[in-house]
Protein backbone atom coordinates (compact mmCIF):
# COMPACT_ATOMS: atom_id res chain seq x y z
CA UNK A 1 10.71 -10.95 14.61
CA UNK A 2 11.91 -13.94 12.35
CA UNK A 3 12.17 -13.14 8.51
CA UNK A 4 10.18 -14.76 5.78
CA UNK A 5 12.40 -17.56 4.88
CA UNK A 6 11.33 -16.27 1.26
CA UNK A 7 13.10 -13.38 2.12
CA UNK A 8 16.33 -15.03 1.01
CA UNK A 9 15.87 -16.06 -1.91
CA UNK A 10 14.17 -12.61 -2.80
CA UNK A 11 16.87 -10.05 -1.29
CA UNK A 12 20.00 -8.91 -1.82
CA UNK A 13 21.57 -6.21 0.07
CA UNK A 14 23.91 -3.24 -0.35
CA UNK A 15 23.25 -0.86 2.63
CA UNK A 16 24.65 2.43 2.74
CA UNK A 17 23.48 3.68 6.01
CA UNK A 18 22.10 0.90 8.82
CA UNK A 19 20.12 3.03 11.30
CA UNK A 20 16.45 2.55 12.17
CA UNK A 21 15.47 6.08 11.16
CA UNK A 22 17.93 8.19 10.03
CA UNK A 23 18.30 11.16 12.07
CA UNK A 24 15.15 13.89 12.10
CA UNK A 25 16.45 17.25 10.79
CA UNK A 26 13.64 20.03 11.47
CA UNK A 27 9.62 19.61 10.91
CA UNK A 28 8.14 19.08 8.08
CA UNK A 29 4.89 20.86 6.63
CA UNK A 30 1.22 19.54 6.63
CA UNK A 31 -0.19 17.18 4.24
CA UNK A 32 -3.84 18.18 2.54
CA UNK A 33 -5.90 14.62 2.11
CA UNK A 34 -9.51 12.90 1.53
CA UNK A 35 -11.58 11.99 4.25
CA UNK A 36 -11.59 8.98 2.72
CA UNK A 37 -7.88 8.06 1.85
CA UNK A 38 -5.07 10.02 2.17
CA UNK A 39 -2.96 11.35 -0.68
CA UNK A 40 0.72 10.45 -0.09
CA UNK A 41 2.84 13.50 -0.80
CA UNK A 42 3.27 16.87 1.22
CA UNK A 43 2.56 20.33 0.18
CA UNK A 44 4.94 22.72 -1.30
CA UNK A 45 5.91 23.66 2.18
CA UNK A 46 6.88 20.73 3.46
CA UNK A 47 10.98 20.48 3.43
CA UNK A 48 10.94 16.50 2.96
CA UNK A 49 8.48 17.35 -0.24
CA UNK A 50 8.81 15.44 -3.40
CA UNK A 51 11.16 17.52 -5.24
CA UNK A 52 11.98 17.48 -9.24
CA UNK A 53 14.77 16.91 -11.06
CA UNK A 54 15.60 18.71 -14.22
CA UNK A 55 13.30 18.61 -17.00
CA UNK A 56 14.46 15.53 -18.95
CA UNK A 57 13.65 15.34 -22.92
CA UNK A 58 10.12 13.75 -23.36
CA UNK A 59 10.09 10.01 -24.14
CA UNK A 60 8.21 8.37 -27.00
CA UNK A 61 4.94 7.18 -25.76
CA UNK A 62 4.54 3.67 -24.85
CA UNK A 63 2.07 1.18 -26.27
CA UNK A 64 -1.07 2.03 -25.24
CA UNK A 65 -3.47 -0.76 -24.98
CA UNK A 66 -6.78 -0.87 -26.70
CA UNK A 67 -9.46 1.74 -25.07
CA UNK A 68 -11.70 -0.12 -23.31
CA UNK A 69 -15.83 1.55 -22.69
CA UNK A 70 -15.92 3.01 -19.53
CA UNK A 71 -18.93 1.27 -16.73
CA UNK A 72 -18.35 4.06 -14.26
CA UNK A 73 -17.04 7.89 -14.71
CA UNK A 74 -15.69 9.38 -11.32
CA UNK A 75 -15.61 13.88 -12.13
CA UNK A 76 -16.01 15.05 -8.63
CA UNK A 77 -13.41 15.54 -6.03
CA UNK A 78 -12.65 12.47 -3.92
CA UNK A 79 -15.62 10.80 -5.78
CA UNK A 80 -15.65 6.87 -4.72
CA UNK A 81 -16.50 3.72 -5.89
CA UNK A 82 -16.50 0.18 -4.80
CA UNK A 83 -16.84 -3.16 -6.48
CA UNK A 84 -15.72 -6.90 -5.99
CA UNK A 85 -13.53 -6.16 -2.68
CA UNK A 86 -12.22 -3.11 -4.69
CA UNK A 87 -12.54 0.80 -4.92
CA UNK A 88 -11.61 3.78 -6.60
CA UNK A 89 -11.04 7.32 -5.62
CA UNK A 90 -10.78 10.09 -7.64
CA UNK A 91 -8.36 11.78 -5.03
CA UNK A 92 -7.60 15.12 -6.14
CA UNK A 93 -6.98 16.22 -3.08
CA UNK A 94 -4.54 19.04 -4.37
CA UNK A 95 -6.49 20.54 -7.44
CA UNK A 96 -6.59 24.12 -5.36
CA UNK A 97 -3.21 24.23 -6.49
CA UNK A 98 -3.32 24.26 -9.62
CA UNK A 99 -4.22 27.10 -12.36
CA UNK A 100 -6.20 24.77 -14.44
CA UNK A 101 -6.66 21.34 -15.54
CA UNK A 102 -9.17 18.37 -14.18
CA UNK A 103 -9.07 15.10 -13.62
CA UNK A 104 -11.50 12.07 -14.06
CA UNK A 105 -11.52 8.58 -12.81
CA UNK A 106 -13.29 5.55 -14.76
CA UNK A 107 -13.99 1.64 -13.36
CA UNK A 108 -13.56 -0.07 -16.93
CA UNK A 109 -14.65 -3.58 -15.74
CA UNK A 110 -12.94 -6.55 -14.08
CA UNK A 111 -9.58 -7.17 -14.73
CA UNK A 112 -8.01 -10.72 -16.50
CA UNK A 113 -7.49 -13.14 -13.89
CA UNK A 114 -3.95 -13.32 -12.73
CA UNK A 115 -1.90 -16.15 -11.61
CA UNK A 116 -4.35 -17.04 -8.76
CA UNK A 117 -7.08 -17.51 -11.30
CA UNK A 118 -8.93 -14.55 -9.48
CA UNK A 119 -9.54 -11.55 -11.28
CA UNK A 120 -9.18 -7.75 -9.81
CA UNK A 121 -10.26 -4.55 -11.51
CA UNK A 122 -9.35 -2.83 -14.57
CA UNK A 123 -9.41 1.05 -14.82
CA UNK A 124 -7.97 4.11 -15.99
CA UNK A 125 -8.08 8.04 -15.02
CA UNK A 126 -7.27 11.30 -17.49
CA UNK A 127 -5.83 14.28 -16.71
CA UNK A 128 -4.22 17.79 -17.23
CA UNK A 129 -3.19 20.02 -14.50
CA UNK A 130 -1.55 23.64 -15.20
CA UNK A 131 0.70 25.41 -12.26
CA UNK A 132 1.92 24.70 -9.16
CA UNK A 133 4.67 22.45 -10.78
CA UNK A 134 6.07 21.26 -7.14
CA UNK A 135 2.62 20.59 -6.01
CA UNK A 136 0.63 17.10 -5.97
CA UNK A 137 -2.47 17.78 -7.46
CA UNK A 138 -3.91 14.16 -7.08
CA UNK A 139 -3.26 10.43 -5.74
CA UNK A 140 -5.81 8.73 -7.91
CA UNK A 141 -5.65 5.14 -7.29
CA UNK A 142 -7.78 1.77 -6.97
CA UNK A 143 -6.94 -0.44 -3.64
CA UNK A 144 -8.15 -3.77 -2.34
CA UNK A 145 -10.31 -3.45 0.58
CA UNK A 146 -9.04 -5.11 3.52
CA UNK A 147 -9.79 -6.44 7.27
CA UNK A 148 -6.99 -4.66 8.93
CA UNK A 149 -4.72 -6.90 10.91
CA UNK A 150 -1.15 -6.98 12.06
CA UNK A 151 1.43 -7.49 9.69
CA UNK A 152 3.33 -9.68 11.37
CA UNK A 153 0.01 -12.01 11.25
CA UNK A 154 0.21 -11.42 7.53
CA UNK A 155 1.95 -14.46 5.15
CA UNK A 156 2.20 -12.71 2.32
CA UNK A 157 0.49 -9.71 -0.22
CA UNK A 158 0.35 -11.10 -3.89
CA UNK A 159 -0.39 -8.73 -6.35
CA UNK A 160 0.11 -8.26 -9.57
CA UNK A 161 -0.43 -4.84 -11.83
CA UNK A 162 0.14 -3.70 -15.60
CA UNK A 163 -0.09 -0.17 -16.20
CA UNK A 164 0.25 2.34 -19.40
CA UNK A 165 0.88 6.15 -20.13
CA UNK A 166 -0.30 7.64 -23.20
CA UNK A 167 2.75 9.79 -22.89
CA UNK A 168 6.32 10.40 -20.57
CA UNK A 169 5.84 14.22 -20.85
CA UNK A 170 4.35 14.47 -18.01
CA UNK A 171 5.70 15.31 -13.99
CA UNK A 172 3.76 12.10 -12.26
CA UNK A 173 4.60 9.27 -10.49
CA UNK A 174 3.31 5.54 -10.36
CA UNK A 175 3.44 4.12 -7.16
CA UNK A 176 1.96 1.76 -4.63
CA UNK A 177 0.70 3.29 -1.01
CA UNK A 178 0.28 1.47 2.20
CA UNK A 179 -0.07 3.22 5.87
CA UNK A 180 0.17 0.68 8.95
CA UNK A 181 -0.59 2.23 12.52
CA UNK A 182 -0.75 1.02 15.95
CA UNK A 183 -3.99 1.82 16.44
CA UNK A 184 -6.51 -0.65 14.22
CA UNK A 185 -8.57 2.19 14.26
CA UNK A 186 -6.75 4.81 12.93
CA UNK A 187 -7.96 6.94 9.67
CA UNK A 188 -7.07 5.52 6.62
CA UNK A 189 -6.04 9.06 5.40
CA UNK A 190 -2.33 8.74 7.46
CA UNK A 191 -0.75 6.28 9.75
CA UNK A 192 2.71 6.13 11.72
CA UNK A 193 4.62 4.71 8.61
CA UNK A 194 3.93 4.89 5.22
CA UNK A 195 5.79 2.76 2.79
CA UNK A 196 5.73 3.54 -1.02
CA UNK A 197 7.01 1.42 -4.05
CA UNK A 198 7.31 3.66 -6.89
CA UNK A 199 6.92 1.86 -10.16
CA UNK A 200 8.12 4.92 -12.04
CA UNK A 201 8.72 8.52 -11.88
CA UNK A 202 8.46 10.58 -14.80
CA UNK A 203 9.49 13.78 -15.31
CA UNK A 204 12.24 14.67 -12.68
CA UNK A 205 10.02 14.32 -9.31
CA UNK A 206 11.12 12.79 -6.60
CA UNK A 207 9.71 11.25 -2.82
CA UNK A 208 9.99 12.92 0.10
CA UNK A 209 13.69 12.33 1.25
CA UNK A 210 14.84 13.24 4.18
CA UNK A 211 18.60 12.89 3.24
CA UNK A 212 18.37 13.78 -0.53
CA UNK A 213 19.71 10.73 -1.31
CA UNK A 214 18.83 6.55 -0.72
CA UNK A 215 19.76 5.06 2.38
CA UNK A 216 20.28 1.32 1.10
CA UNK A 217 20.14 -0.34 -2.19
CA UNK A 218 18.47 -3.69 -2.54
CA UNK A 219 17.16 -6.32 -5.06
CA UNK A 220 13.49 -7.58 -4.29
CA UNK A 221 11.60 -9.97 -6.20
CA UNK A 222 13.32 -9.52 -9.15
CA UNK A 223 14.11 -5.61 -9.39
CA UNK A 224 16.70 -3.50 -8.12
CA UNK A 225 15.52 -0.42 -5.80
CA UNK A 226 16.65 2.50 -4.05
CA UNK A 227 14.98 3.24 -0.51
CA UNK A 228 14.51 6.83 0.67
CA UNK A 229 13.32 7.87 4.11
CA UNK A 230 11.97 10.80 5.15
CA UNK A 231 8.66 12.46 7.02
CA UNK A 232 5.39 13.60 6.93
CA UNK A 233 2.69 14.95 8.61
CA UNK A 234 4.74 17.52 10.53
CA UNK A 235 7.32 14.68 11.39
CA UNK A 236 4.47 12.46 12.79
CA UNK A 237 4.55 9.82 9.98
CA UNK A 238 7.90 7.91 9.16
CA UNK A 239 7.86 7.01 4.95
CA UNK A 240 9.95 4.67 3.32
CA UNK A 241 9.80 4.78 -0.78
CA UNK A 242 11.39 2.31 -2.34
CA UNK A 243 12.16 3.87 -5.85
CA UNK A 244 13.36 1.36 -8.95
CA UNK A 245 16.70 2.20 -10.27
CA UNK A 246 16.34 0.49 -13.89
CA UNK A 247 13.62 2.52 -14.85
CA UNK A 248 9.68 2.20 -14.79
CA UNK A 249 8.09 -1.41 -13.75
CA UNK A 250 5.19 -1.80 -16.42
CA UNK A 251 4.32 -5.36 -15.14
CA UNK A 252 4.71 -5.84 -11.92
CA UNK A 253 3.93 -9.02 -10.25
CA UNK A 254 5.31 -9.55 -6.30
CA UNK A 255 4.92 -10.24 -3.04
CA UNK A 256 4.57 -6.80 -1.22
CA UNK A 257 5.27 -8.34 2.43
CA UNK A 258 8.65 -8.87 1.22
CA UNK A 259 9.27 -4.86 1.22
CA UNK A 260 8.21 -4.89 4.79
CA UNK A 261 10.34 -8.25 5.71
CA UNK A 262 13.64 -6.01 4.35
CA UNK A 263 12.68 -2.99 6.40
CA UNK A 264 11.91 -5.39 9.44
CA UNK A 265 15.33 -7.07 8.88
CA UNK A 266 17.38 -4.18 7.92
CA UNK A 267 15.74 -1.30 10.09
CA UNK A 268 13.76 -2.95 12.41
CA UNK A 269 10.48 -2.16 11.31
CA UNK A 270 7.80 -2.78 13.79
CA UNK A 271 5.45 -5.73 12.12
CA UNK A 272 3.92 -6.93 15.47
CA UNK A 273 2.22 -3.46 16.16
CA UNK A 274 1.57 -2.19 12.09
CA UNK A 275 -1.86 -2.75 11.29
CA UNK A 276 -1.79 -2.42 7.29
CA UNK A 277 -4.68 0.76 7.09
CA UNK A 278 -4.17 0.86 3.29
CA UNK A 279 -3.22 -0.98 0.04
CA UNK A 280 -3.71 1.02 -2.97
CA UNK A 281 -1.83 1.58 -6.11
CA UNK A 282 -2.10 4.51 -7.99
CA UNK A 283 -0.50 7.84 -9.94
CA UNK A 284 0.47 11.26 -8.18
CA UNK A 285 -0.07 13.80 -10.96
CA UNK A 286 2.09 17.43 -10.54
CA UNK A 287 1.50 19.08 -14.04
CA UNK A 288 1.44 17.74 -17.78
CA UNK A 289 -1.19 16.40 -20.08
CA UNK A 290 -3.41 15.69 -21.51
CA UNK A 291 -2.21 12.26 -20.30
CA UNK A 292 -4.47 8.90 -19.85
CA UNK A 293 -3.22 6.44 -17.31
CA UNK A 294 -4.55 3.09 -17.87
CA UNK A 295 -4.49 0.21 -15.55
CA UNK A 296 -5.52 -2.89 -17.36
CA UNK A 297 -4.87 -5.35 -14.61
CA UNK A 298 -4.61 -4.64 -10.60
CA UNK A 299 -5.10 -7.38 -8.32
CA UNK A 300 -4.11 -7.24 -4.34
CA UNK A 301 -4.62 -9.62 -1.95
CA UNK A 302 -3.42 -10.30 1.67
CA UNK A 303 -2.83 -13.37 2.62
């Protein structure tokens, strides 16, 4: 597989460990999802689980921006809408877990246009979850709808995406999800690989590493990240989460097939037989809140 001549001018490498997958030590737990879309964290019994860090003092909040009316209100569990070659999923696949709280999902209209001149969507969820502190309770997210094909037929997956919390005090994440399979057909809830790019993580948690620590260090388009590997799925799904190092990505504006040209060039990553199941971006919530997440501006497109 040839890399992206982009690739280049976008990458910069410090590798710590150079093996395909770093070696498999035991089997993981199960993984509770929609029907729909898959979440993309394991339960608490999973060994490769997202884990937490030490409580860290609560940050100021950022700049919210101003509230926009919501056009549609998503209450129920996995409760789904679709608009404009987008949709939203309320995704609280893990609620069972906690003690109390809820969680609601709102499509607040389309989003500005970005770069392209096309707009995407513009939305925003709300939430408070009690208990259950190492558990997922949601992936809430919006994705671009898609025509599955391979990724090495792929040129490239703009996207741009601002995004606000009404407050750091939370245990959550921000992070975009993709799952690529073999099989074209494959549910859209799981996939052989999974490849994250966290945006932020707030409140100590952390992705499913199989080592405890990143495998390589790299600058792409712009930021510098650490990539952690691990499993899921009871060791059936290989995930790569590319985690930033400077802290969280507000506005976030790359080409997402450059993540995939690293892991191609660096660990051989499979991009004639991936067919890209997924592209969402969204927030795993653990416990906190009240807490608003908006999303002002998400656009995805594959190219």
């Amino acid at each position: 597989m040839g890399e992206s001549p982009r690739l280049i001018n976008c990458l910069m490498i410090q590798m710590l460990q150079h093996n395909q997958y770093p070696e498999k030590k035991g089997v993981p737990g199960h993984r509770q999802e929609s029907p729909l879309m898959g979440s993309c964290c394991s339960t608490s019994d999973d060994s490769s689980h997202h884990e937490l860090e030490p409580a860290r003092p609560a940050q100021p909040p950022p700049n919210m921006p101003p509230p926009r009316n919501h056009i549609v209100t998503l209450e129920k569990k996995w409760a789904y809408h679709a608009i404009d070659g987008y949709e939203l999923n309320n995704n609280t696949w893990g609620l069972e877990s906690a003690t109390s709280g809820s969680q609601r999902t709102h499509y607040d209209g389309p989003s500005p246009p970005g770069a392209s001149g096309a707009a995407g969507i513009s939305w925003s969820t709300d939430w408070e979850w009690r208990g259950g502190e190492h558990n997922v309770k949601s992936y809430v997210y919006g994705a671009r709808q898609l025509e599955r094909r391979l990724l090495s037929e792929i040129q490239a997956l703009p996207t741009e995406a601002e995004w606000h919390y009404s407050t750091w005090d939370v245990r959550a994440n921000v992070a975009y999800d993709i799952f690529t399979d073999p099989d074209k057909d494959h549910a859209n809830s799981s996939g052989e690989f999974e490849v994250m790019i966290w945006l932020a993580k707030l409140g100590g948690v952390w992705p499913i590493s199989e080592s405890k620590a990143p495998i390589a260090h790299v600058e792409l388009c712009g930021h510098q990240w650490e990539l952690h590997f691990g499993y899921n799925h009871g060791g059936a799904m290989k995930v790569y989460s590319f985690l930033p190092v400077n802290g969280p990505i507000q506005h976030f504006n790359a080409d997402v097939k450059q993540f995939f040209n690293f892991l191609s060039h660096q660990f051989e990553f499979p991009q004639h037989n991936q067919y890209m199941l997924v592209y969402q971006l969204g927030t795993e919530a653990f416990t906190g809140g009240p807490a608003e997440f908006v999303v002002p501006k998400f656009i995805a497109n594959v190219i």
